[in-house]
PDB file of N, CA and C in Angstrom:
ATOM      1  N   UNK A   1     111.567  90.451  93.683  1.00  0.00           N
ATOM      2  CA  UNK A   1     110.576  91.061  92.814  1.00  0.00           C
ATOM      3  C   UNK A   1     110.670  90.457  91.408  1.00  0.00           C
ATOM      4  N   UNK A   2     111.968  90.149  90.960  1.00  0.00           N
ATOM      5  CA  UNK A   2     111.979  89.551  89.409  1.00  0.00           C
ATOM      6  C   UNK A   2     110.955  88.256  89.097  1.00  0.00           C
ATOM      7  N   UNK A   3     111.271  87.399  90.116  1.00  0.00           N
ATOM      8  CA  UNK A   3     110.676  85.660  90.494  1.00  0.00           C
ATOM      9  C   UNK A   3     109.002  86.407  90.488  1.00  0.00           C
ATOM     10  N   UNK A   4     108.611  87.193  90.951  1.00  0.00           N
ATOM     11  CA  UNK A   4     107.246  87.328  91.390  1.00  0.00           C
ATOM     12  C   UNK A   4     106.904  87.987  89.743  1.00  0.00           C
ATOM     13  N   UNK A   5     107.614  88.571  89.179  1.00  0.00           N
ATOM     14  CA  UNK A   5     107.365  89.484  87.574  1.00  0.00           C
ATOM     15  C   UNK A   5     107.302  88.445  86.705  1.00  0.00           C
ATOM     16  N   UNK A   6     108.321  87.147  86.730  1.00  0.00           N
ATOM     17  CA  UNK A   6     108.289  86.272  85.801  1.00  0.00           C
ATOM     18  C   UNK A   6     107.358  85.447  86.386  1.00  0.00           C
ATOM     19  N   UNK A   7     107.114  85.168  87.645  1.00  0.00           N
ATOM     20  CA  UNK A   7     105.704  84.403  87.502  1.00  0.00           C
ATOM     21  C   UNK A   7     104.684  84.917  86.852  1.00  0.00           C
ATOM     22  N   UNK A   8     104.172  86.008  86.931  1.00  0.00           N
ATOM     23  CA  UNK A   8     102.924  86.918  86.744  1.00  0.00           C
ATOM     24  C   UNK A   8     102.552  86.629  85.394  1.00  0.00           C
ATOM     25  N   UNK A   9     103.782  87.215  84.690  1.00  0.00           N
ATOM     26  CA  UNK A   9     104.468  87.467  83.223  1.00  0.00           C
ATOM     27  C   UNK A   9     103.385  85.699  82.516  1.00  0.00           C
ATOM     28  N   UNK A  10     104.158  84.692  82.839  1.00  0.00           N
ATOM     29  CA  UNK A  10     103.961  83.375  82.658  1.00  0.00           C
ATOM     30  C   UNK A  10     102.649  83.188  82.941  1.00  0.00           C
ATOM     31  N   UNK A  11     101.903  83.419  83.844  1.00  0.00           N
ATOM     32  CA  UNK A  11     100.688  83.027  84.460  1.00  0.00           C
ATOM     33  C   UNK A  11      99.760  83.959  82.761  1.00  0.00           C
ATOM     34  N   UNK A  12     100.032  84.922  83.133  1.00  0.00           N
ATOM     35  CA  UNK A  12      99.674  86.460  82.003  1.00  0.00           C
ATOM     36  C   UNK A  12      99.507  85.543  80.102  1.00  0.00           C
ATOM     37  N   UNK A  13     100.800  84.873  79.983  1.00  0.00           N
ATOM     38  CA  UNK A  13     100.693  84.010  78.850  1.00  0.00           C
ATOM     39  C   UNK A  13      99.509  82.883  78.649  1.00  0.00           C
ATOM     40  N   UNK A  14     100.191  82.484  80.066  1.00  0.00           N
ATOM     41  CA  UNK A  14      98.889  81.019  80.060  1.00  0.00           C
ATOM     42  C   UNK A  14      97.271  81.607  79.571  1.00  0.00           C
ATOM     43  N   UNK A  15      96.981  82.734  80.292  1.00  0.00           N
ATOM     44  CA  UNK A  15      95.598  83.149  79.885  1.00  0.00           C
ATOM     45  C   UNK A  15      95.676  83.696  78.785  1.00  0.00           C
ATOM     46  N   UNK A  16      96.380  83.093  77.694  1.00  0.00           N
ATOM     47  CA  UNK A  16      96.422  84.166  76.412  1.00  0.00           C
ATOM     48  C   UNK A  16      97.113  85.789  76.107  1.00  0.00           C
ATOM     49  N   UNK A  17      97.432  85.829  77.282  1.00  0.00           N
ATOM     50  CA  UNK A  17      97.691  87.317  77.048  1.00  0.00           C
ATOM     51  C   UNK A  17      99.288  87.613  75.990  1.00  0.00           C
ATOM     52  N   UNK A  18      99.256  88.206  74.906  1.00  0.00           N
ATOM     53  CA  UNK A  18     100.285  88.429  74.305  1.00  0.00           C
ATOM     54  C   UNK A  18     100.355  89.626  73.961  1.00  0.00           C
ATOM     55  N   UNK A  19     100.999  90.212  72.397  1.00  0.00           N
ATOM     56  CA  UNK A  19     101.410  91.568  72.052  1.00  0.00           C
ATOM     57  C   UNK A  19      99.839  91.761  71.599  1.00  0.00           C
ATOM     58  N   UNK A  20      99.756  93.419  71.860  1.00  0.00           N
ATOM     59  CA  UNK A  20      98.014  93.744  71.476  1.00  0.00           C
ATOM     60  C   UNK A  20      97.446  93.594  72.549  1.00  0.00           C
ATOM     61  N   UNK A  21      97.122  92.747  73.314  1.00  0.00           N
ATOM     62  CA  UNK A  21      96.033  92.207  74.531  1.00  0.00           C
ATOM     63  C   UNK A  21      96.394  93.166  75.627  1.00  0.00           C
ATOM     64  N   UNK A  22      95.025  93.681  75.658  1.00  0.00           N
ATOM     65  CA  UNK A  22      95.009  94.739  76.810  1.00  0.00           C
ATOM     66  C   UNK A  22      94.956  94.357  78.491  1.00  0.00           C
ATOM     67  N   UNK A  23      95.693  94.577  79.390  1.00  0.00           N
ATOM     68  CA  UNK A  23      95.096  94.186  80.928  1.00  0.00           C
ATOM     69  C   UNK A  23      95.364  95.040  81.528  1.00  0.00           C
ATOM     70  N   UNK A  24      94.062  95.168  82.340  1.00  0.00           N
ATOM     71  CA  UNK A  24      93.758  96.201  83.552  1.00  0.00           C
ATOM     72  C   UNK A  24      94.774  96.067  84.621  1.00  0.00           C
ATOM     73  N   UNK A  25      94.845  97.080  85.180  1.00  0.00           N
ATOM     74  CA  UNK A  25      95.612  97.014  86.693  1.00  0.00           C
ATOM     75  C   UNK A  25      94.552  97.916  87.354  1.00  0.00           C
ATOM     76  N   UNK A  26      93.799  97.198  88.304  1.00  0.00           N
ATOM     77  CA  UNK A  26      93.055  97.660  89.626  1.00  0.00           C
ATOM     78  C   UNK A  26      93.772  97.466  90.924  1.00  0.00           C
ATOM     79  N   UNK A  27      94.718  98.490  91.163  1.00  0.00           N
ATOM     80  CA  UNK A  27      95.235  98.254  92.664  1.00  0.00           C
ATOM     81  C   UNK A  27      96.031  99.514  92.886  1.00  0.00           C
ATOM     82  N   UNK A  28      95.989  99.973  94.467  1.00  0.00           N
ATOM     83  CA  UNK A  28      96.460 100.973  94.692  1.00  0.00           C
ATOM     84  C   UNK A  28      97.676 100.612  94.531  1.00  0.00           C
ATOM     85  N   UNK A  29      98.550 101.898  95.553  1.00  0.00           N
ATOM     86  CA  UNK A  29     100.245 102.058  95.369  1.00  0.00           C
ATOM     87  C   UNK A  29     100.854 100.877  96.097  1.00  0.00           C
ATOM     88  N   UNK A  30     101.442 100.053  95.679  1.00  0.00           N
ATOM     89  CA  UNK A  30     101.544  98.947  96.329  1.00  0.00           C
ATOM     90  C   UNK A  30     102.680  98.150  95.681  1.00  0.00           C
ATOM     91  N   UNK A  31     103.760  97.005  96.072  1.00  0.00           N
ATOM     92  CA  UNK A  31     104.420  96.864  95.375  1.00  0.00           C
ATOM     93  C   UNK A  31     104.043  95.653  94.423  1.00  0.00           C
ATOM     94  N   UNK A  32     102.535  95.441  95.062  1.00  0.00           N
ATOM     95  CA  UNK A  32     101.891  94.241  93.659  1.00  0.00           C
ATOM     96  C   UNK A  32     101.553  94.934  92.231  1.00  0.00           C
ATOM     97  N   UNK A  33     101.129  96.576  92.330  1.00  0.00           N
ATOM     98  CA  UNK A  33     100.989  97.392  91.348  1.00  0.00           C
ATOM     99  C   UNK A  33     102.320  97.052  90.632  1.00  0.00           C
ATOM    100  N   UNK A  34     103.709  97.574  91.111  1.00  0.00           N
ATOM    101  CA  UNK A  34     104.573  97.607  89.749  1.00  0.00           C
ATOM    102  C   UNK A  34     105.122  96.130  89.679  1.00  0.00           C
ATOM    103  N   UNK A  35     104.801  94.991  90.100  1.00  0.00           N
ATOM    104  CA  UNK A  35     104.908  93.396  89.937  1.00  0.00           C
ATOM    105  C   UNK A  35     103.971  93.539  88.573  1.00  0.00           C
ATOM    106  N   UNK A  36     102.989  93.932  88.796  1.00  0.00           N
ATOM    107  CA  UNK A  36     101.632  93.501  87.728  1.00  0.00           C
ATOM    108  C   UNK A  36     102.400  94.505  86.700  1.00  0.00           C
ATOM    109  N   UNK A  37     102.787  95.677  86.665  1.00  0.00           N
ATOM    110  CA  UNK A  37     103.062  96.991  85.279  1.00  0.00           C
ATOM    111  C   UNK A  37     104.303  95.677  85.079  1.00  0.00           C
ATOM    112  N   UNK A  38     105.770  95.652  85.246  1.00  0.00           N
ATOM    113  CA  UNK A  38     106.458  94.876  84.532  1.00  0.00           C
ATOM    114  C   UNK A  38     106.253  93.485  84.413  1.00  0.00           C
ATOM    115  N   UNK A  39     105.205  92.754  84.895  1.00  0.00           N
ATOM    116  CA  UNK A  39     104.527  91.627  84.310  1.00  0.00           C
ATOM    117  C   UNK A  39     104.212  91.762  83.006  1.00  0.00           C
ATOM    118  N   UNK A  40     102.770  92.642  82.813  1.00  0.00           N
ATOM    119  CA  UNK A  40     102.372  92.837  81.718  1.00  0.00           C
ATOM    120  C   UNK A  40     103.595  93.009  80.667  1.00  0.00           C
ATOM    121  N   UNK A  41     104.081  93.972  80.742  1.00  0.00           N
ATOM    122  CA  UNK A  41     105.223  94.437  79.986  1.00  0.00           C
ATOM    123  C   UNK A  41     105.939  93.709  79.704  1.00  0.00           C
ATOM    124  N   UNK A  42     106.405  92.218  80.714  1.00  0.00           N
ATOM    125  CA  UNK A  42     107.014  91.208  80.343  1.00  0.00           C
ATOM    126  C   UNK A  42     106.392  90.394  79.299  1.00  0.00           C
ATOM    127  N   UNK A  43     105.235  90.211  79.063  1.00  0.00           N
ATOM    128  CA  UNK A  43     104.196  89.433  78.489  1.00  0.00           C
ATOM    129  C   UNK A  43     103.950  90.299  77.350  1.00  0.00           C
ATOM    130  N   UNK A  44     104.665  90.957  76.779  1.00  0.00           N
ATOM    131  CA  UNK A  44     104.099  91.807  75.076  1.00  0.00           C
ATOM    132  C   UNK A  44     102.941  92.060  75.789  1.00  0.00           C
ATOM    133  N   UNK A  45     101.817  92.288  76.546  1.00  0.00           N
ATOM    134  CA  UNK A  45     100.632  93.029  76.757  1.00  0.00           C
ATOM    135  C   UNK A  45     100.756  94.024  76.528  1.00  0.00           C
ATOM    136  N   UNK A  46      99.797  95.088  76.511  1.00  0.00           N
ATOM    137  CA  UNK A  46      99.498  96.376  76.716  1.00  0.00           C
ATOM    138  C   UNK A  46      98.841  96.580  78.328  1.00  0.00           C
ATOM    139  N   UNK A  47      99.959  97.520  79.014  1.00  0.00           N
ATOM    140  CA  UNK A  47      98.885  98.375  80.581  1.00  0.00           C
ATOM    141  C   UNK A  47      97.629  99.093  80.607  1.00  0.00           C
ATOM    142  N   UNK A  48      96.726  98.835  81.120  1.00  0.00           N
ATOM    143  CA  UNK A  48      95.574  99.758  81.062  1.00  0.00           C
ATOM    144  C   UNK A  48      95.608 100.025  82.658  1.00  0.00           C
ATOM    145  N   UNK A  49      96.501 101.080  83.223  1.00  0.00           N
ATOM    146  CA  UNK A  49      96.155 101.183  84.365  1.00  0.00           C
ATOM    147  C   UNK A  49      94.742 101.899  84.712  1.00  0.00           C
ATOM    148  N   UNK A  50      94.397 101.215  85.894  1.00  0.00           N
ATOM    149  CA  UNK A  50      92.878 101.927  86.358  1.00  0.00           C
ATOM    150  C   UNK A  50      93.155 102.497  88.052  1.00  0.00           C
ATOM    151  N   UNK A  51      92.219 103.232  88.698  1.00  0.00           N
ATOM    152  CA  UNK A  51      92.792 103.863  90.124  1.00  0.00           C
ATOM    153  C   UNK A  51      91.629 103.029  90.855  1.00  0.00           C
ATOM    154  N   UNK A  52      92.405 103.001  91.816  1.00  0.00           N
ATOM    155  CA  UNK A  52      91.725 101.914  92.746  1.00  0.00           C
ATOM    156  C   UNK A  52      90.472 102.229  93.125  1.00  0.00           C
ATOM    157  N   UNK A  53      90.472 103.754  93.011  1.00  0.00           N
ATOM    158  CA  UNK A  53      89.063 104.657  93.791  1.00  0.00           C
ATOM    159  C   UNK A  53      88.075 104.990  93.180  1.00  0.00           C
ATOM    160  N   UNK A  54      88.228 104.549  92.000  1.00  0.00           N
ATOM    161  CA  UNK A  54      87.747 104.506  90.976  1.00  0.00           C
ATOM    162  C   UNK A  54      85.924 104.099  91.338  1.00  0.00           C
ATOM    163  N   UNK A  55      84.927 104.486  91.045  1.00  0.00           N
ATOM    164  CA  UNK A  55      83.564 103.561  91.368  1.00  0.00           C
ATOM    165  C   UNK A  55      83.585 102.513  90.192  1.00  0.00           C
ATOM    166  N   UNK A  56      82.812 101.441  91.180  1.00  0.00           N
ATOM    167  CA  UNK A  56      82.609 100.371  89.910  1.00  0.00           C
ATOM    168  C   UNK A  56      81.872 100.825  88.883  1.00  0.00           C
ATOM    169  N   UNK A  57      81.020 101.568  88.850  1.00  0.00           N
ATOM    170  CA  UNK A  57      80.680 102.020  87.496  1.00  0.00           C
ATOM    171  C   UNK A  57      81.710 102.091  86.211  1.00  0.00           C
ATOM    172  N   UNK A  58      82.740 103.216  87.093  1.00  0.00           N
ATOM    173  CA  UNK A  58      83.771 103.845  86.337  1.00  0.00           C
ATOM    174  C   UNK A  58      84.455 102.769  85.711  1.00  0.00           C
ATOM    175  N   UNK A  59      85.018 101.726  86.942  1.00  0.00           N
ATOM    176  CA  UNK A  59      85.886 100.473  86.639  1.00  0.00           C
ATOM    177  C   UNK A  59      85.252 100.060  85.167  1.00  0.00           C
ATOM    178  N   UNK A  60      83.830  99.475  85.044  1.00  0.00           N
ATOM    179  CA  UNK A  60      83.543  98.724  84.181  1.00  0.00           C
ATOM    180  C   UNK A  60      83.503  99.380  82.733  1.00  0.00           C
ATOM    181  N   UNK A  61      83.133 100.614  82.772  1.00  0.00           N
ATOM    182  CA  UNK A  61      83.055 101.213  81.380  1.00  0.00           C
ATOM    183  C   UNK A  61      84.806 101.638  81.220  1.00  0.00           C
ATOM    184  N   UNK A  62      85.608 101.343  81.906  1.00  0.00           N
ATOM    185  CA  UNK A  62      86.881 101.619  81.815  1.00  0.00           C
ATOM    186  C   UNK A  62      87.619 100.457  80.874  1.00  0.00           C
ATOM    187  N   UNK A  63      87.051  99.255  81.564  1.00  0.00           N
ATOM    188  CA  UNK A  63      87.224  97.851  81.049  1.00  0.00           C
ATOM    189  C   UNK A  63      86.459  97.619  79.833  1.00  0.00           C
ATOM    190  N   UNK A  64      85.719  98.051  79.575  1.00  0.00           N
ATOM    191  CA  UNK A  64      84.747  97.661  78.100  1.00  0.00           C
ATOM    192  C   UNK A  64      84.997  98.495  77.550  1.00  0.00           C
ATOM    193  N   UNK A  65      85.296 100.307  77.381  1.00  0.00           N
ATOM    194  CA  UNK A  65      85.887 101.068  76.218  1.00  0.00           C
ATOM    195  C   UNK A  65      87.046 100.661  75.990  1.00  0.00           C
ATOM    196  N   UNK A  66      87.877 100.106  76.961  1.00  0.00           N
ATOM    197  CA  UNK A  66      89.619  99.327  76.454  1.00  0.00           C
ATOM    198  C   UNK A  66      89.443  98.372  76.137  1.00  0.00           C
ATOM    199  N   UNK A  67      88.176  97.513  76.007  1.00  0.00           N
ATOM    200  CA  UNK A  67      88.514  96.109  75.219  1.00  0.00           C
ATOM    201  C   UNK A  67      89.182  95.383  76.460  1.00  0.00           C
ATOM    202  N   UNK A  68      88.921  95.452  77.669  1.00  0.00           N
ATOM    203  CA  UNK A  68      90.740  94.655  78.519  1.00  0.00           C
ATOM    204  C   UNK A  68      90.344  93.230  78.299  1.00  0.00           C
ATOM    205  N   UNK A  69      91.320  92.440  78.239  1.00  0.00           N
ATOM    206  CA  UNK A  69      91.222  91.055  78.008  1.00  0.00           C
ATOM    207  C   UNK A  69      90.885  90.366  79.628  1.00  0.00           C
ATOM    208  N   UNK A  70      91.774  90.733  80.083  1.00  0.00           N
ATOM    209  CA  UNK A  70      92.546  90.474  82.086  1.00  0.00           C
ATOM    210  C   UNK A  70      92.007  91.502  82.595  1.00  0.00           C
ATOM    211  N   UNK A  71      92.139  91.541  84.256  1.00  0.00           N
ATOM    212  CA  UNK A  71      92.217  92.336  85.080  1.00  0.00           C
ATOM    213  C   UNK A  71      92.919  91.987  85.975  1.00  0.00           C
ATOM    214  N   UNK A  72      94.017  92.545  86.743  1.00  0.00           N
ATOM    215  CA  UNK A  72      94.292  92.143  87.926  1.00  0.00           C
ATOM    216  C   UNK A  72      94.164  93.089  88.835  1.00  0.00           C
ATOM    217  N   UNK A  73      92.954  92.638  89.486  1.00  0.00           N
ATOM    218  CA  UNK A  73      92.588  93.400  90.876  1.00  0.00           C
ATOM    219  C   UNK A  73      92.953  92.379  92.300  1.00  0.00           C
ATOM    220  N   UNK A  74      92.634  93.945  93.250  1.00  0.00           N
ATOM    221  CA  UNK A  74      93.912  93.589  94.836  1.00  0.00           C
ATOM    222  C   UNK A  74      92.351  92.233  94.539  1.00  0.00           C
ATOM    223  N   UNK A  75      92.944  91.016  95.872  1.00  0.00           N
ATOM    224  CA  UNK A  75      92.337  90.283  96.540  1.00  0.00           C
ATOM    225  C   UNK A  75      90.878  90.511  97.014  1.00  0.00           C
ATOM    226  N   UNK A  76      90.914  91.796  98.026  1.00  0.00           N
ATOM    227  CA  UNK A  76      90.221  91.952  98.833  1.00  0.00           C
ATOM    228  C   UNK A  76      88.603  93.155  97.412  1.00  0.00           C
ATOM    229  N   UNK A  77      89.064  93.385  96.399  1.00  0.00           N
ATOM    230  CA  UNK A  77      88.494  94.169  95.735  1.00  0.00           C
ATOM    231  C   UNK A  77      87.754  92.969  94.367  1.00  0.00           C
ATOM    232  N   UNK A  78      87.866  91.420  94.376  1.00  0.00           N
ATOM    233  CA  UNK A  78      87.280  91.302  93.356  1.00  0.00           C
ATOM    234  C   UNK A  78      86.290  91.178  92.816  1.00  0.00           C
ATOM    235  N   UNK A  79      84.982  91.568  93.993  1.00  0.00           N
ATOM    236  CA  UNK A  79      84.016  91.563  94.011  1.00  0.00           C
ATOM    237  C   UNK A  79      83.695  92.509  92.902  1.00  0.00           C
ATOM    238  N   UNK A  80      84.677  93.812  92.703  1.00  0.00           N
ATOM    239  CA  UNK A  80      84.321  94.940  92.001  1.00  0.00           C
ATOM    240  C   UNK A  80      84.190  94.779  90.557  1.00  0.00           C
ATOM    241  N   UNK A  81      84.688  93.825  90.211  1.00  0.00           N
ATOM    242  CA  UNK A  81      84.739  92.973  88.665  1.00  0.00           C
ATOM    243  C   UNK A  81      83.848  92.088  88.412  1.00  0.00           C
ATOM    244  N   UNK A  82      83.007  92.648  87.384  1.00  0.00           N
ATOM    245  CA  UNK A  82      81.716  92.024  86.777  1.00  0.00           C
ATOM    246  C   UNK A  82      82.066  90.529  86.192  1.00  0.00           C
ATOM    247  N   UNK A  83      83.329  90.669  85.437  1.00  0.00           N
ATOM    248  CA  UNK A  83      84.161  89.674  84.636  1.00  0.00           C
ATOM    249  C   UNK A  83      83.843  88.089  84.975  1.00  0.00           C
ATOM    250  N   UNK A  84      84.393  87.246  83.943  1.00  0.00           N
ATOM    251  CA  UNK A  84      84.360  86.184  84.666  1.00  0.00           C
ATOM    252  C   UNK A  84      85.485  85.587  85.295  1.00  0.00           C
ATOM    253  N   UNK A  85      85.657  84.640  85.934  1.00  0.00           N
ATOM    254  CA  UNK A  85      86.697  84.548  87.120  1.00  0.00           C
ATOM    255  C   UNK A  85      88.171  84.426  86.081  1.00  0.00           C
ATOM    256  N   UNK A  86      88.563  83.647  85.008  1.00  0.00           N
ATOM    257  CA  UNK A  86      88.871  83.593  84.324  1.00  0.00           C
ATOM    258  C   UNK A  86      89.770  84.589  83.709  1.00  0.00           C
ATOM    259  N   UNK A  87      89.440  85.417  83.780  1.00  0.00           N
ATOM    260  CA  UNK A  87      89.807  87.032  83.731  1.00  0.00           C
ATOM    261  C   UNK A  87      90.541  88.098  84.221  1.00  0.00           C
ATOM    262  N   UNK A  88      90.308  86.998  85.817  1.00  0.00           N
ATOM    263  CA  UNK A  88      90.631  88.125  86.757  1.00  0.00           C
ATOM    264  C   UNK A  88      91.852  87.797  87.826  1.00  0.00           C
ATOM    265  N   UNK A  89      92.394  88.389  87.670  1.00  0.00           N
ATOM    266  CA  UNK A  89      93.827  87.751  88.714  1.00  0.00           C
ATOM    267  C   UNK A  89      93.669  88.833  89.721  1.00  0.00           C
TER     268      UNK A  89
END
């Protein structure tokens, strides 16, 4: 789990993400959820967790009242992100 946190973490930098910069977490209970929470956390980010069940409606005004920089949503869900690809892990 550390190797998979410091990748994330690193990947998380490359896209800019530092102290201040907000990123979403779209994913249920899963052990990619707390990979992505101590990623961020590794990366000075700020967590904006979001619930998976969330409607995309909800998702997006969730993401635009937080400002999120990132998102990392599951695989199979990134359709649910308006974002550009760029954005979205």
């Amino acid at each position: 789990m550390r190797t998979d946190v410091l990748s994330l973490s690193k990947e998380l930098e490359r896209l800019g993400c530092s102290p201040g910069t907000r990123v979403g977490i779209v994913l249920g209970n899963s052990i990619e959820y707390f990979v992505s929470f101590f990623a961020i956390s590794a990366a000075g980010a700020t967590i904006v967790p979001l619930l998976a069940r969330m409607t995309d409606y909800e998702i997006a005004g969730y993401l635009a009242d937080a400002d999120v920089s990132v998102v990392i949503i599951g695989k199979n869900q990134k359709s649910r992100c308006s974002r550009s690809s760029d954005g979205v892990l």
